[in-house]
N, C-alpha and C. Protein backbone atom coordinates (compact mmCIF):
# COMPACT_ATOMS: atom_id res chain seq x y z
N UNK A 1 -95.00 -39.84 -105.86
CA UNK A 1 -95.12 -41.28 -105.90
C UNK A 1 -95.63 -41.71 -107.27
N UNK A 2 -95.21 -42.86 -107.81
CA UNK A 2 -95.31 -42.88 -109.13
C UNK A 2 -96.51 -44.06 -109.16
N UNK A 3 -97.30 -43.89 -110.04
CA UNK A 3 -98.73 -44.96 -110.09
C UNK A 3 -98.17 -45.76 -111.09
N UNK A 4 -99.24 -46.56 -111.28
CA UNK A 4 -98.83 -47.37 -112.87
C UNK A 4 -99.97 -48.21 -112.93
N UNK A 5 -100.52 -48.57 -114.51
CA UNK A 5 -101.59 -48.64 -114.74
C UNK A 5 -101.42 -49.67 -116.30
N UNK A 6 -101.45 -51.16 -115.86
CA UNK A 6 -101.43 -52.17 -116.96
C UNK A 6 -102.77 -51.84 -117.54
N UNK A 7 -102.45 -52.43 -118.86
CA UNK A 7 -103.64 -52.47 -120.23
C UNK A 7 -103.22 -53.60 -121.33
N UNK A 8 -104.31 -53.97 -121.81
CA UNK A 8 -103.56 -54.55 -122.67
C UNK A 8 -103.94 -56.50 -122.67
N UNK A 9 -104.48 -56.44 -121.84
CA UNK A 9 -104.92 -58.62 -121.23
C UNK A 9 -105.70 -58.24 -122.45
N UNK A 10 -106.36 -59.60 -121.84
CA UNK A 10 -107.68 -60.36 -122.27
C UNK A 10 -107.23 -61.33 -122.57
N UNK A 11 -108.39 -62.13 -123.97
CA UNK A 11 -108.63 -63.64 -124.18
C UNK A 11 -107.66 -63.72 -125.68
N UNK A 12 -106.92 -64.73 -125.61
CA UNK A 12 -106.09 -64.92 -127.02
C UNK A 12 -105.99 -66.14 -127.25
N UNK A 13 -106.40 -66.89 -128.18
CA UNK A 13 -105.83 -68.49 -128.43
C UNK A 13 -104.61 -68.31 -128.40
N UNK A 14 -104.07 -70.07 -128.16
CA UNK A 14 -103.00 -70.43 -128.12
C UNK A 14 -102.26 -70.16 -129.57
N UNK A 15 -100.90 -70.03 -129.08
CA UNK A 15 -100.08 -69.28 -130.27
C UNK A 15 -100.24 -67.62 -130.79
N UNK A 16 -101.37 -67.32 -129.92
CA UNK A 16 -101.27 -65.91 -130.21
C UNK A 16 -100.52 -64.54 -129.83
N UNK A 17 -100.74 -63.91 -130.14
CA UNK A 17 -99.71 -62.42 -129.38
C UNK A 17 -100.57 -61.46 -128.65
N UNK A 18 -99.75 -61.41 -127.61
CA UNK A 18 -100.33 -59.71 -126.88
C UNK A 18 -99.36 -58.81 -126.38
N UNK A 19 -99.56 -57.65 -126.77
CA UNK A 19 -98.84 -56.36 -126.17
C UNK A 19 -99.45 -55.80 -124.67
N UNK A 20 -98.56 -56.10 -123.71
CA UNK A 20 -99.68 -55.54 -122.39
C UNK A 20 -98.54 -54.18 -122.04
N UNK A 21 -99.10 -52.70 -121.38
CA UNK A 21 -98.72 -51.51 -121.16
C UNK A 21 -98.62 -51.42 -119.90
N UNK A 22 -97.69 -50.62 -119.32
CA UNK A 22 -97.86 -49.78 -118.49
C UNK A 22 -97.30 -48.93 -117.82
N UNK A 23 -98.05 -47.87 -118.02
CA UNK A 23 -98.42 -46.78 -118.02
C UNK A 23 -98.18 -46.10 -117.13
N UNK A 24 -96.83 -44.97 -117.07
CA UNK A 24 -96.52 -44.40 -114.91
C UNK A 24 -97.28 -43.03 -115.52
N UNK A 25 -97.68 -42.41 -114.29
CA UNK A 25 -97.84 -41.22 -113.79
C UNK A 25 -97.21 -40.55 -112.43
N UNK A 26 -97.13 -39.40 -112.49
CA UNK A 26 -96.45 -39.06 -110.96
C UNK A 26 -95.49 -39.83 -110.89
N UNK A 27 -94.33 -39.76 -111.81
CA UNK A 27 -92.82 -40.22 -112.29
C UNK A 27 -92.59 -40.53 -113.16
N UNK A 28 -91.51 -40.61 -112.93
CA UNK A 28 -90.20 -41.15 -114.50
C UNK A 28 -90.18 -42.52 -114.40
N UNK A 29 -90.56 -43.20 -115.07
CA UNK A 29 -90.31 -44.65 -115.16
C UNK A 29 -89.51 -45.20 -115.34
N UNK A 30 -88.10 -44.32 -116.11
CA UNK A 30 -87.53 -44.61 -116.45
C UNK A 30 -85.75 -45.14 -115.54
N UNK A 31 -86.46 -43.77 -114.49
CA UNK A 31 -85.08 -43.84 -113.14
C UNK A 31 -85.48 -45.34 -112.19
N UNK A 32 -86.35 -46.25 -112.78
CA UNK A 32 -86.55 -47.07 -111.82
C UNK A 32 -85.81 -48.52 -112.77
N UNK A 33 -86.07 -49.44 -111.84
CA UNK A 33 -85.95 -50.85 -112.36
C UNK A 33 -87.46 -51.34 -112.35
N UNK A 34 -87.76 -51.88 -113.95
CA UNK A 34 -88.63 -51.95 -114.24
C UNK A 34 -88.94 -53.85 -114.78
N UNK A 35 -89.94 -54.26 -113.83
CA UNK A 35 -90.30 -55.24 -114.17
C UNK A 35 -91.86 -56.15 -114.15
N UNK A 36 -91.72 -56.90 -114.81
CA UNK A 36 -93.13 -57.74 -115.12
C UNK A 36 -93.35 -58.85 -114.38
N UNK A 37 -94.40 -59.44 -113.69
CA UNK A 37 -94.22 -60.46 -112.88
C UNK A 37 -95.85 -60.95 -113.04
N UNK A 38 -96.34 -62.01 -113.16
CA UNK A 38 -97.38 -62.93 -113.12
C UNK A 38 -97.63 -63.74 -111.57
N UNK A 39 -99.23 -64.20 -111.55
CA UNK A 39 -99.70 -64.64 -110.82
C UNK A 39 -100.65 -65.41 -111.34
N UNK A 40 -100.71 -67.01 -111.85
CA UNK A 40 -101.78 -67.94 -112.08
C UNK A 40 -102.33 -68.05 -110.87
N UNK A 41 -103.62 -68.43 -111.09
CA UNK A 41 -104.94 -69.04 -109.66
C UNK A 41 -104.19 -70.12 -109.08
N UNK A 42 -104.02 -69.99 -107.98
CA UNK A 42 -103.60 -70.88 -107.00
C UNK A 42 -102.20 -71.02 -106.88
N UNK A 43 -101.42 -70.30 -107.50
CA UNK A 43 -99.84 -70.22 -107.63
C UNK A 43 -99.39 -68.82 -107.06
N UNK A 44 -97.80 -68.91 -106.69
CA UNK A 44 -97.66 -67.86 -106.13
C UNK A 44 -96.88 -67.18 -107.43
N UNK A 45 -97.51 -65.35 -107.09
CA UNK A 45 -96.57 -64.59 -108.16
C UNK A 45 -95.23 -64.83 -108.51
N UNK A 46 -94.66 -64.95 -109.65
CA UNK A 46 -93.47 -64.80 -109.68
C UNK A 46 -92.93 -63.96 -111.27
N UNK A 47 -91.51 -63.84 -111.37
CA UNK A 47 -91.01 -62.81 -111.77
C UNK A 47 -90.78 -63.33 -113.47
N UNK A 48 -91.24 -62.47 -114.56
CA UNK A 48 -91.24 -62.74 -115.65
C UNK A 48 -90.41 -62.37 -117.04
N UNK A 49 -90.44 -60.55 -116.22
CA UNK A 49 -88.97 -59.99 -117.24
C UNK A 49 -89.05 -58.37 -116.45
N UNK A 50 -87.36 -58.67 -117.09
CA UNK A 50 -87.00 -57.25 -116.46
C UNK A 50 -86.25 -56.15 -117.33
N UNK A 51 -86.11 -55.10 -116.96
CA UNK A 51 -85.22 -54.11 -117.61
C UNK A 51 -84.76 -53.08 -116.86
N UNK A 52 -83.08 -53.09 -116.67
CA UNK A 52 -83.03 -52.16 -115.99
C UNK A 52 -83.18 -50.84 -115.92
N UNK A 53 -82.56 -49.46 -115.21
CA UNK A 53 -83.40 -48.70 -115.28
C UNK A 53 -82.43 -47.47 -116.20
N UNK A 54 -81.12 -47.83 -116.63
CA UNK A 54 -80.60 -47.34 -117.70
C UNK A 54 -81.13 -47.89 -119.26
N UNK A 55 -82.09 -49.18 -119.35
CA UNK A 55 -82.05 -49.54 -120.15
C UNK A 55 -81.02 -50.24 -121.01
N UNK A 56 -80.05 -50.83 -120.18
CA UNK A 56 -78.72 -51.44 -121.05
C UNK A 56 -78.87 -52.93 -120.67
N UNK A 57 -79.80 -53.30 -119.89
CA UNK A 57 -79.60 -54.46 -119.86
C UNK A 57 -81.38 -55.24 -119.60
N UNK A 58 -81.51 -56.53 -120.10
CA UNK A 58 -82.79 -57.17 -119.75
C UNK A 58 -82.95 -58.51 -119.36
N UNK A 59 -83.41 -59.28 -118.46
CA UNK A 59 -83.88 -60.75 -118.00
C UNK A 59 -85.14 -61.50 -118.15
N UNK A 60 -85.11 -62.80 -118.01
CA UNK A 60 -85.95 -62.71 -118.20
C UNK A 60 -86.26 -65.04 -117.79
N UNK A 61 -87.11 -64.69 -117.17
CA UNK A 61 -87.62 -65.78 -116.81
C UNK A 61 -87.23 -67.16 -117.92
N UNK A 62 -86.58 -68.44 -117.37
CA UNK A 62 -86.25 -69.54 -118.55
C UNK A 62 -87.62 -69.73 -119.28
N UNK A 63 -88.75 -69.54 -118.29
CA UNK A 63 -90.08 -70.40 -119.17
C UNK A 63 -90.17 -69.42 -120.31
N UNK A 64 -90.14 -68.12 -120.46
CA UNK A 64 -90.54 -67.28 -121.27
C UNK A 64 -89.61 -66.62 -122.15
N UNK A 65 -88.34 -66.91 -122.24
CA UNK A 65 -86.94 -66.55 -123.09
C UNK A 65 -87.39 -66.76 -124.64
N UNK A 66 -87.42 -66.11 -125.45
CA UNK A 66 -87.31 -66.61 -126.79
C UNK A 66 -88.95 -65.75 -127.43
N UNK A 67 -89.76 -66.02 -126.15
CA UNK A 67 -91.42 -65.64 -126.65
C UNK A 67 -91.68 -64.12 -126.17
N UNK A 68 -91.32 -63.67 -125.13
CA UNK A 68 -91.52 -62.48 -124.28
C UNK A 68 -90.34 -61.37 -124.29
N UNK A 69 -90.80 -60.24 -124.52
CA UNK A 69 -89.82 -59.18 -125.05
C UNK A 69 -90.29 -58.09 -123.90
N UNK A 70 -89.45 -57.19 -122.93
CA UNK A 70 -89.58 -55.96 -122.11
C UNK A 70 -89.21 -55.02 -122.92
N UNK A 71 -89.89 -54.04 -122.88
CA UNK A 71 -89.01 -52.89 -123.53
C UNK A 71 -90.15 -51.64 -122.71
N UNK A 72 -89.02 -50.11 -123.23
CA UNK A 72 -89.87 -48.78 -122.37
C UNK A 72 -89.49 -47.95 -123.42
N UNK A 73 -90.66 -46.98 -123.47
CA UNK A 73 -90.38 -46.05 -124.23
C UNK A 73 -90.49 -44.85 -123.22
N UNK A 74 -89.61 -44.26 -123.36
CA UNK A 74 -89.38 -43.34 -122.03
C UNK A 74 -90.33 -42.29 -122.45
N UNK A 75 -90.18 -41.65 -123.61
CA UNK A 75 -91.11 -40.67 -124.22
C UNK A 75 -92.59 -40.45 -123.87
N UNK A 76 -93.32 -41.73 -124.03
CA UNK A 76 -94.55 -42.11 -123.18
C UNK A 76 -94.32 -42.80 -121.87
N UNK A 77 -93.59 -42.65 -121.23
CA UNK A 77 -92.90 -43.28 -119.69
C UNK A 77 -93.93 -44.16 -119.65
N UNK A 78 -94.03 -45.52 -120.32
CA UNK A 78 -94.52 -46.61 -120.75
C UNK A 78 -93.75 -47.47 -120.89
N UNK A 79 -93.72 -48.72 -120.24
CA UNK A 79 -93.29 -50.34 -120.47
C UNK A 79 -93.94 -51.19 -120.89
N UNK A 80 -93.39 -51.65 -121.93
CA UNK A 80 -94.43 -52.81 -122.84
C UNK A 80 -93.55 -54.59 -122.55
N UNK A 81 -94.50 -55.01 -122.51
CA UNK A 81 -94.31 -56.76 -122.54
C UNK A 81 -94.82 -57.40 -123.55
N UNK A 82 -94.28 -57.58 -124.44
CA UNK A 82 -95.00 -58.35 -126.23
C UNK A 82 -94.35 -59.47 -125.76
N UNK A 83 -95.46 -60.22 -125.41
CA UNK A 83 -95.81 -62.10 -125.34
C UNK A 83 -96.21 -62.52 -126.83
N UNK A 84 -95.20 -63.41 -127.38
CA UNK A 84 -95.68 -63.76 -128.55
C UNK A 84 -95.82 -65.73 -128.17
N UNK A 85 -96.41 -66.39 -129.26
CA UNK A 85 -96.73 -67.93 -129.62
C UNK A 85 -97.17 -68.39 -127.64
N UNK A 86 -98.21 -67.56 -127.33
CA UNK A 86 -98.74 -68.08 -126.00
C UNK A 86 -99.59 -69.33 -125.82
N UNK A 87 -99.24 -69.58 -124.69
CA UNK A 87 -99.73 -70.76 -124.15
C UNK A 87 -100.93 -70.77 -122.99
N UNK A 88 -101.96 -71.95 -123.20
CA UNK A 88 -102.71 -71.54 -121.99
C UNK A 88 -101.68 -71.68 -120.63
N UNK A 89 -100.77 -72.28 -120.54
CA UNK A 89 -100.00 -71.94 -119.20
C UNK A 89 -99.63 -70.45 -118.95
N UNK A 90 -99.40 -69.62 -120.00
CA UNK A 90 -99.40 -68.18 -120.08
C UNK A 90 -100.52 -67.43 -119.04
N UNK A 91 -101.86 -68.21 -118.76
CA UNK A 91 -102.87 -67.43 -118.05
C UNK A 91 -102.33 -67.05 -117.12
N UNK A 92 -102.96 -66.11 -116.80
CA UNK A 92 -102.63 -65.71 -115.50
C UNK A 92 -102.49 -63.50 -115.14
N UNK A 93 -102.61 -63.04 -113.95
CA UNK A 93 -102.65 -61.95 -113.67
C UNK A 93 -101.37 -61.55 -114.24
N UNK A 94 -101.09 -60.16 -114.57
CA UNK A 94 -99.91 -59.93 -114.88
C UNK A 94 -99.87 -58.11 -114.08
N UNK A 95 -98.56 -58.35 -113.45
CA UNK A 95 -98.68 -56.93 -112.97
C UNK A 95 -97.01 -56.27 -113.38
N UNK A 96 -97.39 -55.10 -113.56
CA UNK A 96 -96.11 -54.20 -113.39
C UNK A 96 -95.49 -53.88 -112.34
N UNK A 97 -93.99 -53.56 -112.18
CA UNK A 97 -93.41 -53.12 -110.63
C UNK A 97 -92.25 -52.56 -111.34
N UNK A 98 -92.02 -51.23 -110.46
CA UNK A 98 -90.81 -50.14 -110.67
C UNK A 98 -90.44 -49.87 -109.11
N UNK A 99 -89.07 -50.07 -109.03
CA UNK A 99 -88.30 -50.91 -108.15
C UNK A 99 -86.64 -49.92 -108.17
N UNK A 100 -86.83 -48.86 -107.29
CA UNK A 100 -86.15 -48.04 -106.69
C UNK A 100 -85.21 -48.21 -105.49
N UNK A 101 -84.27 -48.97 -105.20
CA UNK A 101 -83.55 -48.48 -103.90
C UNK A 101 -84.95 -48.90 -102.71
N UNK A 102 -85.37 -48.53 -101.81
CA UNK A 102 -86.20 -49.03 -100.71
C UNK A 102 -88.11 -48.48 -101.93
N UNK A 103 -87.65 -47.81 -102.62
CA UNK A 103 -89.03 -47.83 -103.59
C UNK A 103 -89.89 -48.77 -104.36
N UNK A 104 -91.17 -49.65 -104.23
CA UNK A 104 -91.25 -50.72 -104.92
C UNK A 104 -93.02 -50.14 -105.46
N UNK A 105 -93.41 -50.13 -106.18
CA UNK A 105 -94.36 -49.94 -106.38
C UNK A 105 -94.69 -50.87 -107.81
N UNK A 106 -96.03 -51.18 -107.32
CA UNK A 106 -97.27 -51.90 -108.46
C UNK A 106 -98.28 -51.55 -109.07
N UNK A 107 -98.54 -52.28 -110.20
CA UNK A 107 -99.89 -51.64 -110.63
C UNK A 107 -100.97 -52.95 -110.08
N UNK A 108 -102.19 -52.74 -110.46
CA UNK A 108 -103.54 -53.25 -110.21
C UNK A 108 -103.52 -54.54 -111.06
N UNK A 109 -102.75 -54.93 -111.91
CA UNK A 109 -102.67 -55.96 -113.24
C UNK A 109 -103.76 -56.19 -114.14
N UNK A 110 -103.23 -57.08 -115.18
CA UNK A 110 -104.42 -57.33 -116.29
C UNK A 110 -104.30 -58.73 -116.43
N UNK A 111 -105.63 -59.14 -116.44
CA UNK A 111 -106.05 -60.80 -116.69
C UNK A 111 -105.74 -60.73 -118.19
N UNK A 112 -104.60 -62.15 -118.79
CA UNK A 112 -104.14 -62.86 -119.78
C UNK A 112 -105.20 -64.00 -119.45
N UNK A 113 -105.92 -64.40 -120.52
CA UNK A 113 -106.17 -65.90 -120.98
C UNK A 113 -106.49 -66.16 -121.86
N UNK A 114 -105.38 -67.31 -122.27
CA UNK A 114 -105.09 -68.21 -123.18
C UNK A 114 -105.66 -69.03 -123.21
N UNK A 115 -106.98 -69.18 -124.24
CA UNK A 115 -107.49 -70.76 -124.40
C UNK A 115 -108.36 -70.28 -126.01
N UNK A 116 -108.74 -71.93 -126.36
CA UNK A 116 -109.06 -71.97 -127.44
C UNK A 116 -110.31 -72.01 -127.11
């Protein structure tokens, strides 16, 4: 069973950048469909960017097109999310999910916040 383990939040003014990780163990990250999904306070989670699990293709939420980049480096069976020019609407939990056929697994997430 494969774990996974975000890094990478914290506090950033607006317009700033963050690289958030994460990190599988006990699997290949790479045989999965791999994606990023957020949760602001009082809102329900929803889905932010994706990549599939050949790596040939990526999605990615309208609010965040242009600012937010998925990518994996299989080598460190690691998925990175580089959020660039953020917004305090950006706050919010952010979790990982690798997404197998009836397989769905999450990590624990990392608090993003954006404020000045």
């Amino acid at each position: 069973q494969i774990q996974l383990v975000e890094s990478g939040g914290g506090l950033v003014q607006p317009g700033g950048s963050l690289r958030l990780s994460c990190a599988a163990s006990g699997g290949i990250v790479s045989i999965y469909h791999n994606k990023w999904y957020r949760q602001a306070p009082g809102k329900e989670r929803e889905f932010v960017a994706g990549i599939s699990w050949g790596g040939g293709s990526t999605n990615y939420a309208d609010s965040v097109k242009g600012r937010f980049t998925i990518s994996r480096d299989s080598a460190k069976n690691t998925v990175y999310l580089q959020m660039n020019s953020l917004k305090p609407e950006h706050t919010a939990v952010y979790y990982c999910d690798a997404v197998r056929n009836v397989e769905d697994y999450w990590g624990q997430g990392t608090q993003v916040t954006v404020s000045s």
